[in-house]
C-alpha atoms as a PDB file:
ATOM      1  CA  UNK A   1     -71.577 205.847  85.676  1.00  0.00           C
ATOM      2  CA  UNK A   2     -68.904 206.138  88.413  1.00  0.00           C
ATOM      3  CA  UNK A   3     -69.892 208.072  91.166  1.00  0.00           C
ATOM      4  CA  UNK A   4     -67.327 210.667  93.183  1.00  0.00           C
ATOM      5  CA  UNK A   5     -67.381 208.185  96.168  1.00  0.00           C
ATOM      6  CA  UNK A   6     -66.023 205.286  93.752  1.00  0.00           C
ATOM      7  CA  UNK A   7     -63.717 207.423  91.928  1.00  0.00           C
ATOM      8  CA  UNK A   8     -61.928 208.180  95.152  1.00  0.00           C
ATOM      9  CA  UNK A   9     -62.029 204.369  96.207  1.00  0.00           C
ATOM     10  CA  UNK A  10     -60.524 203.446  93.014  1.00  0.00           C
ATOM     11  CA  UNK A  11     -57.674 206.389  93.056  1.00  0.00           C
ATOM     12  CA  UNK A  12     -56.604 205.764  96.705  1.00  0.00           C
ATOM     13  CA  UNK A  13     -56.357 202.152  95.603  1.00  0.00           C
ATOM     14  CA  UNK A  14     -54.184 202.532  92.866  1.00  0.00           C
ATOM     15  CA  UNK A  15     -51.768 205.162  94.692  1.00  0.00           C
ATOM     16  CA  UNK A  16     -51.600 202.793  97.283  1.00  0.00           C
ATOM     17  CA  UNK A  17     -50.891 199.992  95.189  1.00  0.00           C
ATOM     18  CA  UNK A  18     -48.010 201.946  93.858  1.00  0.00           C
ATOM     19  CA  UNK A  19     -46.700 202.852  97.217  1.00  0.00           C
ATOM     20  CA  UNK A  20     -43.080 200.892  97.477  1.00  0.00           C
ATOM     21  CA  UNK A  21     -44.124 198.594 100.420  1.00  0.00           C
ATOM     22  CA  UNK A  22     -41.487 197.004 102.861  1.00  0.00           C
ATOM     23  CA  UNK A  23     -40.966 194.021 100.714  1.00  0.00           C
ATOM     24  CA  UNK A  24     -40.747 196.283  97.769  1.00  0.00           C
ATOM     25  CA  UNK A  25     -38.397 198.883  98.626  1.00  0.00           C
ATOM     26  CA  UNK A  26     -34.950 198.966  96.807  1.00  0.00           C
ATOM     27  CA  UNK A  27     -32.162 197.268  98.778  1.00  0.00           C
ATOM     28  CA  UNK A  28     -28.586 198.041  98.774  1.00  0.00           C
ATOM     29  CA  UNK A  29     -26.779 194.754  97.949  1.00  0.00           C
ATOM     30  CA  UNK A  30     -24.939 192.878 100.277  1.00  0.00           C
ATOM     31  CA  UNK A  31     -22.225 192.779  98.768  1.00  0.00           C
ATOM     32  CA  UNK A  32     -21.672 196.905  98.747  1.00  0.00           C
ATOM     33  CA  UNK A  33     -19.868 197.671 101.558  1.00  0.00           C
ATOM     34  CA  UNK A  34     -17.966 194.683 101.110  1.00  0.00           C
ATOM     35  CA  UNK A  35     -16.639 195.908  97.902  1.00  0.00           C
ATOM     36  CA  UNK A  36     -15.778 199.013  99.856  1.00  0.00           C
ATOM     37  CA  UNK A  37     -13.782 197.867 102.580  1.00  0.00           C
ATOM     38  CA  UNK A  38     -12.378 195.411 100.383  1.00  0.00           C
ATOM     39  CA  UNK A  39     -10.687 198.447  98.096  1.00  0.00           C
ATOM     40  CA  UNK A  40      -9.877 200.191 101.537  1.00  0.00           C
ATOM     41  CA  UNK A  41      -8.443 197.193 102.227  1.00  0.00           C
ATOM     42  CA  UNK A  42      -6.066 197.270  98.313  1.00  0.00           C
ATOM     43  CA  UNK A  43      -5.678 200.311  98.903  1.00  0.00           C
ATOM     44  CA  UNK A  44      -4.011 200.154 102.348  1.00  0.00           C
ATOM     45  CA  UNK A  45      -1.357 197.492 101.389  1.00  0.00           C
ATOM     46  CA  UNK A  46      -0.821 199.134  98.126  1.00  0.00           C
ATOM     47  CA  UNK A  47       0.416 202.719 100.501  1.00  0.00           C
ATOM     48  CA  UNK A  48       2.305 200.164 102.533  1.00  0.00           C
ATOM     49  CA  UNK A  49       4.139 198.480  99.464  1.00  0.00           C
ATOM     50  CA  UNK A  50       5.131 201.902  98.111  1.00  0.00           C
ATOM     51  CA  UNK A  51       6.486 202.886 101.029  1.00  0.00           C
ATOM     52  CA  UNK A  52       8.403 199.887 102.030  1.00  0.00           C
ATOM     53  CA  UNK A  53       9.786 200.713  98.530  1.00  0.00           C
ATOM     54  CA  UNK A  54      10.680 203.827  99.149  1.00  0.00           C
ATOM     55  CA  UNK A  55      12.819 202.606 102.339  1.00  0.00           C
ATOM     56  CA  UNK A  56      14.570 199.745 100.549  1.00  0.00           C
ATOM     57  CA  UNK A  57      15.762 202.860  98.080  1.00  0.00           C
ATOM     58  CA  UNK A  58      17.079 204.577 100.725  1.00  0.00           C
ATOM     59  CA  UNK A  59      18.786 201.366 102.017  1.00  0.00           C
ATOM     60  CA  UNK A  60      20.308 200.745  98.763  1.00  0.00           C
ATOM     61  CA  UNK A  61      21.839 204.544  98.210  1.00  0.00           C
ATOM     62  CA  UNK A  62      23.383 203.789 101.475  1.00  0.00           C
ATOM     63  CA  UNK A  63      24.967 201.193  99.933  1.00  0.00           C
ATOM     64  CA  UNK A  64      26.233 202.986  97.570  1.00  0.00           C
ATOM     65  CA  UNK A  65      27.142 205.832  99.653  1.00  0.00           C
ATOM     66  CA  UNK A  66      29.519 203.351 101.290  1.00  0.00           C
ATOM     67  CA  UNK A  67      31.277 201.863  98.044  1.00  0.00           C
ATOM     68  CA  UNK A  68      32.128 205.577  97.152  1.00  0.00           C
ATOM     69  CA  UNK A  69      33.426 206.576 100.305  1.00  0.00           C
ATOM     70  CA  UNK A  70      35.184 203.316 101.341  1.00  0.00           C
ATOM     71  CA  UNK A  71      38.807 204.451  99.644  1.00  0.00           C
ATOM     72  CA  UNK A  72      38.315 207.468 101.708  1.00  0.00           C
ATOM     73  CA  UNK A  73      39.941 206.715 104.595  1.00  0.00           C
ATOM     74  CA  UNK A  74      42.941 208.965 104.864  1.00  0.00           C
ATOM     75  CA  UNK A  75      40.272 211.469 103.765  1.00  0.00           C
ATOM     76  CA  UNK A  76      38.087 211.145 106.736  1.00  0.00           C
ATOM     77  CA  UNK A  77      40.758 210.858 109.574  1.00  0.00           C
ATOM     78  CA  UNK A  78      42.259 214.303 108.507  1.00  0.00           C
ATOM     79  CA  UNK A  79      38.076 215.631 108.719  1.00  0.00           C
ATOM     80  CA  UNK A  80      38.287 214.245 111.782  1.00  0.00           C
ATOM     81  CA  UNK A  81      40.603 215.913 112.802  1.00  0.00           C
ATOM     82  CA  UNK A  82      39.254 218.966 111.852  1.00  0.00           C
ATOM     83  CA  UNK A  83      35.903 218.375 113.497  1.00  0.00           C
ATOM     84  CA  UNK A  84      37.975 217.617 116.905  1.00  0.00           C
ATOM     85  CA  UNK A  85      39.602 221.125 116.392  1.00  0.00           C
ATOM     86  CA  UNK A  86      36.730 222.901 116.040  1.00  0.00           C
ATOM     87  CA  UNK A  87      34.509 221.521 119.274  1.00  0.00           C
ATOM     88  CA  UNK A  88      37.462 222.373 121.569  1.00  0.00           C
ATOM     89  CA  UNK A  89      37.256 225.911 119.788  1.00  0.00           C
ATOM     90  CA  UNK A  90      34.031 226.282 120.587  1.00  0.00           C
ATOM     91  CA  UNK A  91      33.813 224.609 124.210  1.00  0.00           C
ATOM     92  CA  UNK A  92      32.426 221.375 123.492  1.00  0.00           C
ATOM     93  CA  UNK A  93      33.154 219.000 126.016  1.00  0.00           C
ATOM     94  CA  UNK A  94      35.900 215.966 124.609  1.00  0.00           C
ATOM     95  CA  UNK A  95      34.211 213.405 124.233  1.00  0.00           C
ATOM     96  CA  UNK A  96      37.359 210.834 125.288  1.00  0.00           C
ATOM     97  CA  UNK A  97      36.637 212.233 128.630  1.00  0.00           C
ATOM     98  CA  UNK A  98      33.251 211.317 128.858  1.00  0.00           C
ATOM     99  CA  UNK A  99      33.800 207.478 127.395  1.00  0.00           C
ATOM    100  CA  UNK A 100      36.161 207.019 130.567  1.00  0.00           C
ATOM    101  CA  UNK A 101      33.580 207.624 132.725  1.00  0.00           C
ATOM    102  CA  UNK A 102      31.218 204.839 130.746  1.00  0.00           C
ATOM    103  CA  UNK A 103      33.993 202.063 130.544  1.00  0.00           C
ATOM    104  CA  UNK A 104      34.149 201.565 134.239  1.00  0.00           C
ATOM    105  CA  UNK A 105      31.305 200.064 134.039  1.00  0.00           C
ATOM    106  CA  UNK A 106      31.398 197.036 131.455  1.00  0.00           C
ATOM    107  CA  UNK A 107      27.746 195.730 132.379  1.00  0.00           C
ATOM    108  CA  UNK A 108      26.279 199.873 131.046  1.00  0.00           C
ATOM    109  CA  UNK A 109      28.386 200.191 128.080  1.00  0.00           C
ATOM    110  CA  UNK A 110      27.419 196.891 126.613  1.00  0.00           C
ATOM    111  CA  UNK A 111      23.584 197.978 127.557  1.00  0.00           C
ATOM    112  CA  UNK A 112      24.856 201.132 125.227  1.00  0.00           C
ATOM    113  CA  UNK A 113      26.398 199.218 122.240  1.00  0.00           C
ATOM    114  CA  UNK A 114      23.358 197.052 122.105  1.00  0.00           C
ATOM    115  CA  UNK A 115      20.972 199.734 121.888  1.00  0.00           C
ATOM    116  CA  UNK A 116      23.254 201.403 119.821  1.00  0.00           C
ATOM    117  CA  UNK A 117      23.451 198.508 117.449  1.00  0.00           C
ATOM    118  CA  UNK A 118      19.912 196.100 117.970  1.00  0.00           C
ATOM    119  CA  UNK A 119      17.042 198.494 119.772  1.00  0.00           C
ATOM    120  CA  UNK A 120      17.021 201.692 118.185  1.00  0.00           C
ATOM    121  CA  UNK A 121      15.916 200.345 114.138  1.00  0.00           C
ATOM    122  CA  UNK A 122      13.782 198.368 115.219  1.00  0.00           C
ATOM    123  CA  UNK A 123      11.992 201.117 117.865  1.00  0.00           C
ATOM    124  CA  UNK A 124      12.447 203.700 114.927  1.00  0.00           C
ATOM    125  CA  UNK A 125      10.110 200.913 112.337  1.00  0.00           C
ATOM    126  CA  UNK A 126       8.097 200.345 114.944  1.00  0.00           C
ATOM    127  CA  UNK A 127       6.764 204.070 115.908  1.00  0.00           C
ATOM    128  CA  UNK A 128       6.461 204.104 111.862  1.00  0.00           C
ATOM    129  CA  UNK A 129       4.243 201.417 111.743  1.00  0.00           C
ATOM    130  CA  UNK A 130       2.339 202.575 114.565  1.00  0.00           C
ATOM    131  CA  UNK A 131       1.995 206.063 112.561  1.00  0.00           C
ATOM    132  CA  UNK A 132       0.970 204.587 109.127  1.00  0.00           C
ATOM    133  CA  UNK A 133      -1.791 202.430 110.714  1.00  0.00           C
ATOM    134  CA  UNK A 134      -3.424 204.379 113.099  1.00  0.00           C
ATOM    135  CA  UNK A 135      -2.275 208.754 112.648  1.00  0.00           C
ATOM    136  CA  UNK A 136      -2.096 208.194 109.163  1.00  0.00           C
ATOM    137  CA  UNK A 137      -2.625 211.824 108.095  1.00  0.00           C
ATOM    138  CA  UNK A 138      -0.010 212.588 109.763  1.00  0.00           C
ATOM    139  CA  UNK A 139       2.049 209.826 108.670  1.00  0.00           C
ATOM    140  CA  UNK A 140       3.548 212.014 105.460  1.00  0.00           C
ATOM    141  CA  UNK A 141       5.185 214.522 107.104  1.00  0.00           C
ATOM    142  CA  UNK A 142       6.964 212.398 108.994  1.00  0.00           C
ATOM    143  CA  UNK A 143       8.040 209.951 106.135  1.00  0.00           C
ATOM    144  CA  UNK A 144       9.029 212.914 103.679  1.00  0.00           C
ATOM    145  CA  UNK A 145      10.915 214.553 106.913  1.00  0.00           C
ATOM    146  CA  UNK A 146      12.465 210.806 107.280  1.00  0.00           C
ATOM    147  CA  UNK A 147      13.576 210.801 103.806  1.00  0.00           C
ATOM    148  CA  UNK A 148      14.964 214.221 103.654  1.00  0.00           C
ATOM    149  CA  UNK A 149      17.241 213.850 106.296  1.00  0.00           C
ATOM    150  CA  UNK A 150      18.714 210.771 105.189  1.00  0.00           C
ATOM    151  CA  UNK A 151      18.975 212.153 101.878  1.00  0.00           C
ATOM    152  CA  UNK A 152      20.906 214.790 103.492  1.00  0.00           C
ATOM    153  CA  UNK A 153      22.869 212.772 105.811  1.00  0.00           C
ATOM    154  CA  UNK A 154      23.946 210.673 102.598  1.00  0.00           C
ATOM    155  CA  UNK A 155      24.841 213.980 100.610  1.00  0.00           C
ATOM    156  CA  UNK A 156      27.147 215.438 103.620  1.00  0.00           C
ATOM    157  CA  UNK A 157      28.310 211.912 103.305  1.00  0.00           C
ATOM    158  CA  UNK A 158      30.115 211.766  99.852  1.00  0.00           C
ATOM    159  CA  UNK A 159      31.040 215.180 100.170  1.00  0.00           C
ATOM    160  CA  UNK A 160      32.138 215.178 103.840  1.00  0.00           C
ATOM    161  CA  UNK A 161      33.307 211.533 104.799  1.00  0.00           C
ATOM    162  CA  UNK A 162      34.054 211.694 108.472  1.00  0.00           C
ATOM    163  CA  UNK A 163      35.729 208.662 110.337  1.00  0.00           C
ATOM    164  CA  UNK A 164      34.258 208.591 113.875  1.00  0.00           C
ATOM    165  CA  UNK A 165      35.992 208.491 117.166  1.00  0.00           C
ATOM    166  CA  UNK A 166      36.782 205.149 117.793  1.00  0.00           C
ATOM    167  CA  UNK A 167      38.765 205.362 114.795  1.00  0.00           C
ATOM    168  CA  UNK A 168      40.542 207.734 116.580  1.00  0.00           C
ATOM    169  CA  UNK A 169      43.675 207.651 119.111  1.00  0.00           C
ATOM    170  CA  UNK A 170      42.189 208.404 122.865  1.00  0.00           C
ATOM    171  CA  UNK A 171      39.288 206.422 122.183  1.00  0.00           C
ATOM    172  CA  UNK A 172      37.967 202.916 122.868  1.00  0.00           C
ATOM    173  CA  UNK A 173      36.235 200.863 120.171  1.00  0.00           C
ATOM    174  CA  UNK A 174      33.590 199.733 123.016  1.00  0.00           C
ATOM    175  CA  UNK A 175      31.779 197.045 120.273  1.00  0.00           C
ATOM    176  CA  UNK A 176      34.732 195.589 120.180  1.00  0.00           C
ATOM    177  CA  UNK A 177      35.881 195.227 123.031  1.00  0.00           C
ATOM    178  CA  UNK A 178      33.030 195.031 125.352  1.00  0.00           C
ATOM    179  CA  UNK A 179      30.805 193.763 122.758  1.00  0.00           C
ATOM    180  CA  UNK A 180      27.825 192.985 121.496  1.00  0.00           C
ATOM    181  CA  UNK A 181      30.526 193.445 118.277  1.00  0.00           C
ATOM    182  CA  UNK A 182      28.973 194.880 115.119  1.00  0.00           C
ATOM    183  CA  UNK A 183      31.839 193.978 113.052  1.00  0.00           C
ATOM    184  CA  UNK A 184      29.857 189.850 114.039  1.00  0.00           C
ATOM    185  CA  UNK A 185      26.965 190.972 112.244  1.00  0.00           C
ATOM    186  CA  UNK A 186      26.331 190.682 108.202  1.00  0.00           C
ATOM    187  CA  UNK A 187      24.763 194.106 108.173  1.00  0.00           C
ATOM    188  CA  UNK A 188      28.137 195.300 109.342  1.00  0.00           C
ATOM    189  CA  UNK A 189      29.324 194.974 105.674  1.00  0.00           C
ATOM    190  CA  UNK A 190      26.786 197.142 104.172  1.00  0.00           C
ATOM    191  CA  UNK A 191      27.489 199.973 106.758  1.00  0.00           C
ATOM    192  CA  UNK A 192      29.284 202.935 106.097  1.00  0.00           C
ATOM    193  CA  UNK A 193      32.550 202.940 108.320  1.00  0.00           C
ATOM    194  CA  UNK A 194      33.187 206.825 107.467  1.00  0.00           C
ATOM    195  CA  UNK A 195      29.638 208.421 107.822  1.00  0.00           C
ATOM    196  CA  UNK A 196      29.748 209.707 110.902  1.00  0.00           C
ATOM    197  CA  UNK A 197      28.226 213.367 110.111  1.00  0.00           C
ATOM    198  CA  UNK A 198      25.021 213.470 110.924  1.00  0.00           C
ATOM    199  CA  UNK A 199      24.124 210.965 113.487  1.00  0.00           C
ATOM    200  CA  UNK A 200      21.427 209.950 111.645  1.00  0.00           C
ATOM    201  CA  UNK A 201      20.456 207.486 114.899  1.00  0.00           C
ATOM    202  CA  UNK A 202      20.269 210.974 116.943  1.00  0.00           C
ATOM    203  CA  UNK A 203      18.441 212.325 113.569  1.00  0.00           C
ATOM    204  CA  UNK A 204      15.439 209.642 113.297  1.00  0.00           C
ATOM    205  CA  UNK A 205      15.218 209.666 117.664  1.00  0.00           C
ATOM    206  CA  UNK A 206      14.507 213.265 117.575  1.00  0.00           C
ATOM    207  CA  UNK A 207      11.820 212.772 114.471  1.00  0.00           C
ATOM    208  CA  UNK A 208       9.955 210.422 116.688  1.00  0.00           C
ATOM    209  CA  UNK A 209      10.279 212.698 119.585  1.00  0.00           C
ATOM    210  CA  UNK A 210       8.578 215.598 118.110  1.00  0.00           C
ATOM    211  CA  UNK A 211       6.010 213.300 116.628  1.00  0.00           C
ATOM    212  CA  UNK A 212       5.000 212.224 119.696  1.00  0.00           C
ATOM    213  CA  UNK A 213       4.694 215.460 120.696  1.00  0.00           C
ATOM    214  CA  UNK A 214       2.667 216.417 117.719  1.00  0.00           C
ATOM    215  CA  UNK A 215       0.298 213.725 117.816  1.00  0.00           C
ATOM    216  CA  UNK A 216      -0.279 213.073 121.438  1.00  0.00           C
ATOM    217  CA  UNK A 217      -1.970 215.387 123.720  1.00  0.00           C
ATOM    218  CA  UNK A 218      -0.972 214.571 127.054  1.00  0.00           C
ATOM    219  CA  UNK A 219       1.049 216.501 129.842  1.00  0.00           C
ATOM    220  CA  UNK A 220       3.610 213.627 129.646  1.00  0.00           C
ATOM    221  CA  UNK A 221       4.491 213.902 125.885  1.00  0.00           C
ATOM    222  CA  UNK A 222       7.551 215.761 126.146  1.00  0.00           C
ATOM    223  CA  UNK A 223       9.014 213.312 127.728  1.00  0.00           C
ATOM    224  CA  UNK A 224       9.914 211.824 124.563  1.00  0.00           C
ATOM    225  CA  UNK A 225      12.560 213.931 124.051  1.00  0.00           C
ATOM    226  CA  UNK A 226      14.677 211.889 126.880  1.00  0.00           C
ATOM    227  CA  UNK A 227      14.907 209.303 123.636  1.00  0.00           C
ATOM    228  CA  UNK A 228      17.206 211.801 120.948  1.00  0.00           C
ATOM    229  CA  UNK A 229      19.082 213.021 124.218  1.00  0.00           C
ATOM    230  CA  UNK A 230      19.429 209.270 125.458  1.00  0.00           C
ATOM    231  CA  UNK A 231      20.493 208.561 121.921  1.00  0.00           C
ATOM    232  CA  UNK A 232      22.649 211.508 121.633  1.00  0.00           C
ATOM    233  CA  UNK A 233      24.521 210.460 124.951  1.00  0.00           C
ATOM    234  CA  UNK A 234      25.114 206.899 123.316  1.00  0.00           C
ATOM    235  CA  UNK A 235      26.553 207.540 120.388  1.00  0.00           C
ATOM    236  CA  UNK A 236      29.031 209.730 122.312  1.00  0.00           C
ATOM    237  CA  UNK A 237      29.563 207.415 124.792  1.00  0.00           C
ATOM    238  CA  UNK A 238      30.213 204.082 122.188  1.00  0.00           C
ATOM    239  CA  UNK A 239      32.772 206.455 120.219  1.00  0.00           C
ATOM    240  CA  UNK A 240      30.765 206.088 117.068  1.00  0.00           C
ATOM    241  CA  UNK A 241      29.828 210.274 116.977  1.00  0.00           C
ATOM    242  CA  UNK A 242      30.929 213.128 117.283  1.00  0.00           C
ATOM    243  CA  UNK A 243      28.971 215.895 119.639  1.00  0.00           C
ATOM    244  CA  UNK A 244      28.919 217.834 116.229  1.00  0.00           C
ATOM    245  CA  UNK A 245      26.867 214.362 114.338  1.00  0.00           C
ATOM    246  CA  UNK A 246      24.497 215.050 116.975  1.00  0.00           C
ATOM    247  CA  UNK A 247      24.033 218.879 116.448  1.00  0.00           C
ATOM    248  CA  UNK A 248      24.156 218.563 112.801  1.00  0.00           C
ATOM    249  CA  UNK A 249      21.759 216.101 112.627  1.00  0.00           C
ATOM    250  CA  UNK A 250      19.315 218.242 114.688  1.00  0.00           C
ATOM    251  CA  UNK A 251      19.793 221.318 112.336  1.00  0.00           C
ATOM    252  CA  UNK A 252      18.935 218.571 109.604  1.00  0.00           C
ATOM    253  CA  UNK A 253      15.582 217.482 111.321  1.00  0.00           C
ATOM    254  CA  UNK A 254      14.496 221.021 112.373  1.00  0.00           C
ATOM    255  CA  UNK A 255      14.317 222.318 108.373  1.00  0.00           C
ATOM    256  CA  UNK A 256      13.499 218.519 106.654  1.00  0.00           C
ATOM    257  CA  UNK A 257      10.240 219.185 109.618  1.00  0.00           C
ATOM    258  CA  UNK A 258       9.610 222.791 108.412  1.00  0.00           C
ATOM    259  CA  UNK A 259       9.977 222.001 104.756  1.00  0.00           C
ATOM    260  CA  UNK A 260       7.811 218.766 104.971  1.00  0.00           C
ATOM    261  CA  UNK A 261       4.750 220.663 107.140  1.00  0.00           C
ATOM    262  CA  UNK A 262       4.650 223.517 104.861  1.00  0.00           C
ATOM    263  CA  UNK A 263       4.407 220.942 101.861  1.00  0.00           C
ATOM    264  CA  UNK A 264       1.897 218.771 103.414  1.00  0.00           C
ATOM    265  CA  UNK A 265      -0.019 222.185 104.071  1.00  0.00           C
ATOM    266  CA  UNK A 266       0.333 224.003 100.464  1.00  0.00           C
ATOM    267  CA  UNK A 267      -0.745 220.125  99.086  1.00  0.00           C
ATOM    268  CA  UNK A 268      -4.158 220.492 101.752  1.00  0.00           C
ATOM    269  CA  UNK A 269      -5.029 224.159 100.269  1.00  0.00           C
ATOM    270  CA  UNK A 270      -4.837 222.763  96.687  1.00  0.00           C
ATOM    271  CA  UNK A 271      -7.154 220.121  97.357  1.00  0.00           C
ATOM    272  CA  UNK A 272      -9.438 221.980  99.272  1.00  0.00           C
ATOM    273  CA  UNK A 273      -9.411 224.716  95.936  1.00  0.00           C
ATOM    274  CA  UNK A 274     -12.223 224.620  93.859  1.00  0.00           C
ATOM    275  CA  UNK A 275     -11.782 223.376  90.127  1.00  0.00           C
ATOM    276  CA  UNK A 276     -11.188 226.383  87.657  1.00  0.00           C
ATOM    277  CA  UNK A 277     -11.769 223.900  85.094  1.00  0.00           C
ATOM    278  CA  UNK A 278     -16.093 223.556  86.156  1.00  0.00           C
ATOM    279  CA  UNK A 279     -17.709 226.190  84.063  1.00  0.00           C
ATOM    280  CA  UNK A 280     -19.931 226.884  86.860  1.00  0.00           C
ATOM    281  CA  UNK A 281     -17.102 227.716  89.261  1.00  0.00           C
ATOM    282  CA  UNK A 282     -15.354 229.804  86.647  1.00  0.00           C
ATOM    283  CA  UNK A 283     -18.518 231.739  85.873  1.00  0.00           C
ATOM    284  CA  UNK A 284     -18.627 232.248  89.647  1.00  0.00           C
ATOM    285  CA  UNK A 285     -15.064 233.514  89.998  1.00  0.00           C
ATOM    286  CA  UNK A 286     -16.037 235.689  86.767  1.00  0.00           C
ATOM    287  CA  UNK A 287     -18.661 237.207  88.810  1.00  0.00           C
ATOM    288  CA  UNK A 288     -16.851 238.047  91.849  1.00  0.00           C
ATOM    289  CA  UNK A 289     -13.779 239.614  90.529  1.00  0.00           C
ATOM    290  CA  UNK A 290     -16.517 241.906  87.907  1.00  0.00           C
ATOM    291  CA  UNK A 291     -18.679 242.874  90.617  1.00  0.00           C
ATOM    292  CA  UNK A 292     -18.232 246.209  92.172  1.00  0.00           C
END
């Protein structure tokens, strides 16, 4: 017969022999968060493909844009024209006045034409890059506000091509003659000669400018705006806009900024919704709207 003493002996000792010890208690495997950071990893390059993609498409409708346009000519010196009439109706100041002030000094406009031509891409891919890896929520909005002003700026393109002022009587072709020449380079052939509404260099500067002021939090962040008036002032200066490119292109930026935040909000609400599709949250919503 087992006595109550024994009985407990014998039941601690089999709970106890039950009890995971440290040797026995499940392990995650090693190779767990591997997996995970290698799909992080996919998934990272895979975003970065796509929208390296999406850039060489906008590239190549530039392209384009330029092979329509290129007969167009005659077109875009009489818009000119018209553009010119239309500052000096409104006060703008002329912009031949301002490039004489610039060409006295041979050593700053060629510090112009090559920002103009070699530092402001580059900058522009840069900041992008710098967005993408390390603010990357708020990387969309700026991409989709990218793309829809260059969209734009290639629309107002076929329907609006503009020659710009160094095309122009009054006004000195500085690449050419003080150089760094764009005409030397083999992107030259692939740029459109009569797109010169929007500035889309004044377009992309002010983009990064009010990213930076969106994303940083310092006292010194709007000081990023001296880059789309900096910019602005160049492509004045090097004859390749009009003052008109430059305001255009900021009317551009302001709604392709409004449109793109209020997507990138509407698409945060609908993944924050619940699922209407769960019977459980349906029978919840039931509830709510029948209860008094």
């Amino acid at each position: 017969m087992t006595t109550p003493t024994t009985a407990k002996t014998s039941s601690a000792a089999t709970s106890s022999s039950k009890r995971p010890t440290g040797n026995n208690r499940p392990s995650k495997s090693p190779s767990a968060p591997d997996k995970s950071r290698g799909q992080a990893v996919l998934e990272l390059a895979f975003d970065f493909l796509r929208n390296a993609i999406l850039l060489a498409g906008l590239w190549f409708a530039y392209s384009l844009v330029r092979r329509v346009t290129a007969d167009e000519l005659t077109t875009a010196i009489g818009n000119a024209g018209h553009v010119v009439t239309f500052q000096q109706a409104i006060g703008l100041p002329n912009e031949a006045s301002l490039q004489t002030l610039f060409v006295k000094s041979p050593g700053f406009i060629k510090a112009l034409n090559s920002f103009y031509m070699l530092a402001h891409f580059p900058l522009t891919g840069l900041f992008m890059a710098w967005v993408f890896f390390f603010r990357r929520k708020s990387f969309p909005v700026i991409r989709e506000s990218m793309v829809i002003l260059t969209v734009s700026g290639l629309i107002i393109h076929v329907l609006f091509p503009l020659a710009p002022p160094r095309l122009l009587p009054g006004f000195f072709d500085t690449g050419l003659i003080f150089g760094p020449s764009p005409y030397d380079l083999e992107a030259s052939e692939s740029a459109n000669k009569i797109a010169a509404m929007p500035s889309l260099h004044v377009g992309w500067a002010l983009i990064v400018a009010i990213s930076v002021i969106s994303l940083l939090r310092s006292r010194w962040r709007f000081l990023a705006l001296i880059h789309p008036i900096f910019t602005a002032l160049v492509v004045v200066a090097t004859a390749n806009h009009y003052w008109m490119d430059a305001i255009v292109a900021a009317l551009l930026v302001v709604g392709a900024w409004e449109f793109s935040a209020r997507l990138a909000h509407h698409q945060m609400l609908e993944r924050h919704q619940p699922r209407t599709d769960d019977p459980s949250v349906a029978e919840d919503q039931r509830q709510l709207t029948s209860s008094p």
